[in-house]
C-alpha atoms as a PDB file:
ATOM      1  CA  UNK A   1       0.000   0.000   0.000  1.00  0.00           C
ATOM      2  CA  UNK A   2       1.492   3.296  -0.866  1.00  0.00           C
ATOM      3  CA  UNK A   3       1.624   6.430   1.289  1.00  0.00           C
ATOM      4  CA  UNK A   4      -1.028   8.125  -0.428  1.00  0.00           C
ATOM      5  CA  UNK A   5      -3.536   5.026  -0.073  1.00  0.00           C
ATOM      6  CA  UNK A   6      -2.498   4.689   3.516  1.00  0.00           C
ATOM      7  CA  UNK A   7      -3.009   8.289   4.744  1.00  0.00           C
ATOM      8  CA  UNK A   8      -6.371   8.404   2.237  1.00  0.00           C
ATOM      9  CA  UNK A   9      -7.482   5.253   4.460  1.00  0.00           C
ATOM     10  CA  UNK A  10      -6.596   6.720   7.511  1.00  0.00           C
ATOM     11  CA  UNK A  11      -7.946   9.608   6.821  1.00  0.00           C
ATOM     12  CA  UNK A  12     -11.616   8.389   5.775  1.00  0.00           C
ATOM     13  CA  UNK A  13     -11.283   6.220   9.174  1.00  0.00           C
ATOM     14  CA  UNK A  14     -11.484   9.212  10.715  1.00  0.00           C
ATOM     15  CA  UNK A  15     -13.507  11.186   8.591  1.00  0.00           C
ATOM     16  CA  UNK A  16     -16.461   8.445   8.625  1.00  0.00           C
ATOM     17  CA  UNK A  17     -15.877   7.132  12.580  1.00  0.00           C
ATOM     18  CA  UNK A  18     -15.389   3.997  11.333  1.00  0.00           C
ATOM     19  CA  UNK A  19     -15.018   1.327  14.079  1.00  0.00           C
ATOM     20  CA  UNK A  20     -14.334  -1.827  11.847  1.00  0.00           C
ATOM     21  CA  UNK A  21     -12.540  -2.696   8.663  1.00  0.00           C
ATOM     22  CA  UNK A  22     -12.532  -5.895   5.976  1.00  0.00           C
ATOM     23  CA  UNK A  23      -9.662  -5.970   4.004  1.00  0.00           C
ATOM     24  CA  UNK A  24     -10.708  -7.934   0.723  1.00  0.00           C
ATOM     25  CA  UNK A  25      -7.825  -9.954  -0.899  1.00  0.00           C
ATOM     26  CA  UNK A  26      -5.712  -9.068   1.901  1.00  0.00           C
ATOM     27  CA  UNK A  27      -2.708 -11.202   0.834  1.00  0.00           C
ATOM     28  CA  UNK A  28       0.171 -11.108   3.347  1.00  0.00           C
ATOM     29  CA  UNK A  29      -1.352  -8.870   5.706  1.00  0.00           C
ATOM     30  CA  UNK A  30       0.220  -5.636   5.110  1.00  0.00           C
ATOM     31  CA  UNK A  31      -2.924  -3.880   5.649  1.00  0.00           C
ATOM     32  CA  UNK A  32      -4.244  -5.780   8.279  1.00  0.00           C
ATOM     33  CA  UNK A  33      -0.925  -5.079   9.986  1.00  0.00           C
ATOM     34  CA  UNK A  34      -1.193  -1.120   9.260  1.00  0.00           C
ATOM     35  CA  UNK A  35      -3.760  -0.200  10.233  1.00  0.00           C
ATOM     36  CA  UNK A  36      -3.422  -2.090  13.862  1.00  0.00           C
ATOM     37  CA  UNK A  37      -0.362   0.033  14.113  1.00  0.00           C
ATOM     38  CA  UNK A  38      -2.780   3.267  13.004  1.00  0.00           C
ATOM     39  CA  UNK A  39      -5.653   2.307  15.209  1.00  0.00           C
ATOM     40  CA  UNK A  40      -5.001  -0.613  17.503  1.00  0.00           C
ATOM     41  CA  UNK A  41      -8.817  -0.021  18.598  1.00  0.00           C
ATOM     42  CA  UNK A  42      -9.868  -0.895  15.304  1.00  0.00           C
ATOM     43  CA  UNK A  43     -11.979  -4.137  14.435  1.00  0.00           C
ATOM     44  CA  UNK A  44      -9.652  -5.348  11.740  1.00  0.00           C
ATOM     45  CA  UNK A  45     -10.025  -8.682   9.153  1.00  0.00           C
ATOM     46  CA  UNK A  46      -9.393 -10.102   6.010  1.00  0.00           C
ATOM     47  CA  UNK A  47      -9.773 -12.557   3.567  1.00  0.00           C
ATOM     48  CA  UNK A  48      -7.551 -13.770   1.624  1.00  0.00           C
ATOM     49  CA  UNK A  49      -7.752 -16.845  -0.998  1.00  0.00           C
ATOM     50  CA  UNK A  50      -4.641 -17.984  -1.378  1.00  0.00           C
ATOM     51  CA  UNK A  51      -3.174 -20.552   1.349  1.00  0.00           C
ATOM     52  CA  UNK A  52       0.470 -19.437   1.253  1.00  0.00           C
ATOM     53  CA  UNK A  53      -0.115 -15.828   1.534  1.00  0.00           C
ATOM     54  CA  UNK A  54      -1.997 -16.745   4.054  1.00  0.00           C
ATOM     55  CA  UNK A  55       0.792 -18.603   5.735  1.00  0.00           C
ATOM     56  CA  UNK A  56       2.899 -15.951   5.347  1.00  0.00           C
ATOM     57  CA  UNK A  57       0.871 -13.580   7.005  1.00  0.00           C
ATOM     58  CA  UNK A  58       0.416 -16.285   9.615  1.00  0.00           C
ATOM     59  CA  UNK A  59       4.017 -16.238  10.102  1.00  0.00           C
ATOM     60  CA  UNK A  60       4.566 -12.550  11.011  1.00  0.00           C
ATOM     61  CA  UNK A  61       1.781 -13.084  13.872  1.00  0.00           C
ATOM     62  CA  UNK A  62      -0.810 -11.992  12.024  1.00  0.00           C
ATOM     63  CA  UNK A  63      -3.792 -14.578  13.416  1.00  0.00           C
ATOM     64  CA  UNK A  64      -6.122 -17.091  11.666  1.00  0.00           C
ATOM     65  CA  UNK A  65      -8.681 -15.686  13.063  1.00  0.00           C
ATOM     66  CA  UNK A  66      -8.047 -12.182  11.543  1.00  0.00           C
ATOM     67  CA  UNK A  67      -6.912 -13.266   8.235  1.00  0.00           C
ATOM     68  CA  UNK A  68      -9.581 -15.722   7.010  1.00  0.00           C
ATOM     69  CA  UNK A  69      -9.709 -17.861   4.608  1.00  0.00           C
ATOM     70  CA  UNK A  70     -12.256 -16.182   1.813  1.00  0.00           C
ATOM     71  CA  UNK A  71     -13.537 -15.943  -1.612  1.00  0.00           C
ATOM     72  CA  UNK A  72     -14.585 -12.093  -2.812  1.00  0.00           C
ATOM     73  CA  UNK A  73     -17.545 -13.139  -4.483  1.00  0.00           C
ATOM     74  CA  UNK A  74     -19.211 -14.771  -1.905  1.00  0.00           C
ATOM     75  CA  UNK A  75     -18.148 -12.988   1.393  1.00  0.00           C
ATOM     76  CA  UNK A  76     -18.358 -15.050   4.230  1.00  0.00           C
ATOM     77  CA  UNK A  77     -19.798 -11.817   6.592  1.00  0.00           C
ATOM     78  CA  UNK A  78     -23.263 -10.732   7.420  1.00  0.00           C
ATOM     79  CA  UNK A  79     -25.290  -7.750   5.382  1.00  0.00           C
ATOM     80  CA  UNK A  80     -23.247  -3.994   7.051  1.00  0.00           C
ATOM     81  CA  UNK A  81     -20.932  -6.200   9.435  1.00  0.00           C
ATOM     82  CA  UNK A  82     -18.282  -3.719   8.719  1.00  0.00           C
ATOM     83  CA  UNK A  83     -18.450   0.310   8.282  1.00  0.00           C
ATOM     84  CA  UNK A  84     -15.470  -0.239   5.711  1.00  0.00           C
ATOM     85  CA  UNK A  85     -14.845  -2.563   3.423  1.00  0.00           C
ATOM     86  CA  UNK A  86     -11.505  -2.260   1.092  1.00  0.00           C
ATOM     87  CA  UNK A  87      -9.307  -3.616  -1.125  1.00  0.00           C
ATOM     88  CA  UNK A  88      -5.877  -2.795  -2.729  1.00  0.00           C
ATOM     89  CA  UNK A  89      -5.129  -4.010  -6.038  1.00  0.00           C
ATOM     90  CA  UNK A  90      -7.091  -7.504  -6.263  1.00  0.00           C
ATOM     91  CA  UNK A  91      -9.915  -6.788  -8.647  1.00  0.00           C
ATOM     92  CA  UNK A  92      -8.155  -7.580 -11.601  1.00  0.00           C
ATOM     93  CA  UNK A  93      -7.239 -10.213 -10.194  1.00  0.00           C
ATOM     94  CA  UNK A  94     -11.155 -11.636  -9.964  1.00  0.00           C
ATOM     95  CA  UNK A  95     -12.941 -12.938 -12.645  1.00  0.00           C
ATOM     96  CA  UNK A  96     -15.619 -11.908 -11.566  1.00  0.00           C
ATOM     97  CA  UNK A  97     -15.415  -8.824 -10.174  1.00  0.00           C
ATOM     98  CA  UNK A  98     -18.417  -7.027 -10.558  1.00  0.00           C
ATOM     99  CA  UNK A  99     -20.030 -10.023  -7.932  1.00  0.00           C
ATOM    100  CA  UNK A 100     -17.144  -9.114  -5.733  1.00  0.00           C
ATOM    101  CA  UNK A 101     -17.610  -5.495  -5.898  1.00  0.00           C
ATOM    102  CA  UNK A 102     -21.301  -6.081  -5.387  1.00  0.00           C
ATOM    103  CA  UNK A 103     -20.339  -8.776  -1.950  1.00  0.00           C
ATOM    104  CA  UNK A 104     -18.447  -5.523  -0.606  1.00  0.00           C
ATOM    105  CA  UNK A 105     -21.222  -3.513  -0.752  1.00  0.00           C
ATOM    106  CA  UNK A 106     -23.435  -5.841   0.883  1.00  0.00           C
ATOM    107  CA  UNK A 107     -21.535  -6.150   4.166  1.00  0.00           C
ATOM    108  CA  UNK A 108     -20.060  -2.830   4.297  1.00  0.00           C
ATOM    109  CA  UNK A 109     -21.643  -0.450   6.496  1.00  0.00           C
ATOM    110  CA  UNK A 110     -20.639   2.839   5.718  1.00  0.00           C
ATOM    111  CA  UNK A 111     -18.423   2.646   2.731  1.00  0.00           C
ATOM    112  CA  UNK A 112     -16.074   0.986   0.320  1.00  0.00           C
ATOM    113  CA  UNK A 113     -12.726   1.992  -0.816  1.00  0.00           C
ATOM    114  CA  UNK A 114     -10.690   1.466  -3.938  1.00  0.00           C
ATOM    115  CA  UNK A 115      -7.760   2.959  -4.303  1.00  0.00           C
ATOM    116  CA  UNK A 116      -6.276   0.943  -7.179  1.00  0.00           C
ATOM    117  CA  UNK A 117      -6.264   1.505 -10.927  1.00  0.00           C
ATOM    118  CA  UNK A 118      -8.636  -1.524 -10.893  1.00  0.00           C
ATOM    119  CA  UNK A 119     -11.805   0.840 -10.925  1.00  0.00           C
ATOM    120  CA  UNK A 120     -10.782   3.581 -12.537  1.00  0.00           C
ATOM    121  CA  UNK A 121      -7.253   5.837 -12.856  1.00  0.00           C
ATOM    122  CA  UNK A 122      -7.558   7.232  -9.302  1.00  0.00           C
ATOM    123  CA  UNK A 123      -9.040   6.042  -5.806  1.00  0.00           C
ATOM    124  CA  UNK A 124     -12.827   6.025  -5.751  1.00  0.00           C
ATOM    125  CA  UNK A 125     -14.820   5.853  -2.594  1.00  0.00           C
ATOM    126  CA  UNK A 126     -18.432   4.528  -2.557  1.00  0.00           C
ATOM    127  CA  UNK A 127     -21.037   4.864   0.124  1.00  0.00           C
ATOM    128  CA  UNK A 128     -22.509   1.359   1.339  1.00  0.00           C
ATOM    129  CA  UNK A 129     -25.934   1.570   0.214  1.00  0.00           C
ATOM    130  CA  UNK A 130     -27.463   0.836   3.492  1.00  0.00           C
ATOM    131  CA  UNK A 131     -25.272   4.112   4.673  1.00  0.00           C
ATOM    132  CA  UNK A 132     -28.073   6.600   6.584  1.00  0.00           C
ATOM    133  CA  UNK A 133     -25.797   8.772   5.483  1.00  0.00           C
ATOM    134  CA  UNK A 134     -25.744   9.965   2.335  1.00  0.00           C
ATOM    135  CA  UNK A 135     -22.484  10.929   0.240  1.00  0.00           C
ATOM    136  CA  UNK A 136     -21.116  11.351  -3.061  1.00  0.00           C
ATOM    137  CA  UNK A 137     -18.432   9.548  -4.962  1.00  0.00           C
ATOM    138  CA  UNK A 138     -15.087  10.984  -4.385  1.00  0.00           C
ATOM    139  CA  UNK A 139     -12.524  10.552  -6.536  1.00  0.00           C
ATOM    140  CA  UNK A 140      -9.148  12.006  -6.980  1.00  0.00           C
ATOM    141  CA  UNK A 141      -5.492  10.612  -6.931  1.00  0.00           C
ATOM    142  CA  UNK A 142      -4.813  10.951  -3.140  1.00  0.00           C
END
């Protein structure tokens, strides 16, 4: 995760109160690990397909039951579990990626974030439709 991505995140964690996080594709952890440095408060997971990123992850302490074992089409979490649901570079990645997308609106809360090149040339942020509150895409190379 680049600089920019990391203080966009951080600063839309702040921005949007947001108490929990799902990290979608989450690989080796680097996120997951981030962001506990960040906001050690924060309700942090992932999923992550791949058994030896996984183990790797598993490796630098990262626990099994914070980095599960998950497939982005068919999210193993409950309908707004999470007030943020990202992901950093994986949708190409994803055959089907428009079901994935669609899973990380479902059991985000608040909001969604992409900050890859995936969606579009900069980082796009998308309100959870179940969000009370109301906001616009943003969009910008932050």
């Amino acid at each position: 995760m680049s600089t920019i991505r990391a203080g966009a995140l951080v600063g839309l964690l702040d921005f949007l109160q947001i108490q929990s996080v799902l990290d979608v594709g989450a690989g080796t952890g680097r996120t997951l690990v981030y962001l506990r440095e960040k906001r050690p408060a924060l309700r942090v997971f992932g999923i992550e397909p791949v058994p030896a990123q996984r183990m790797q992850a598993y490796s630098k302490g990262i626990s099994d039951q914070v980095l599960l074992a998950g497939d982005a089409t068919a999210i193993q979490f409950g309908d707004g579990e999470f007030d943020l649901v990202c992901e950093f570079g994986v949708l190409h990645h994803i055959r089907d990626h428009r079901r994935a997308v669609a899973e990380m609106l479902r059991v985000a809360k608040k909001a969604v974030f992409f900050p890859t090149a995936t969606i579009s040339a900069k980082a796009t942020f998308w309100p959870a439709p179940s969000s009370k509150r109301r906001m616009g895409c943003i969009s910008g190379a932050w």
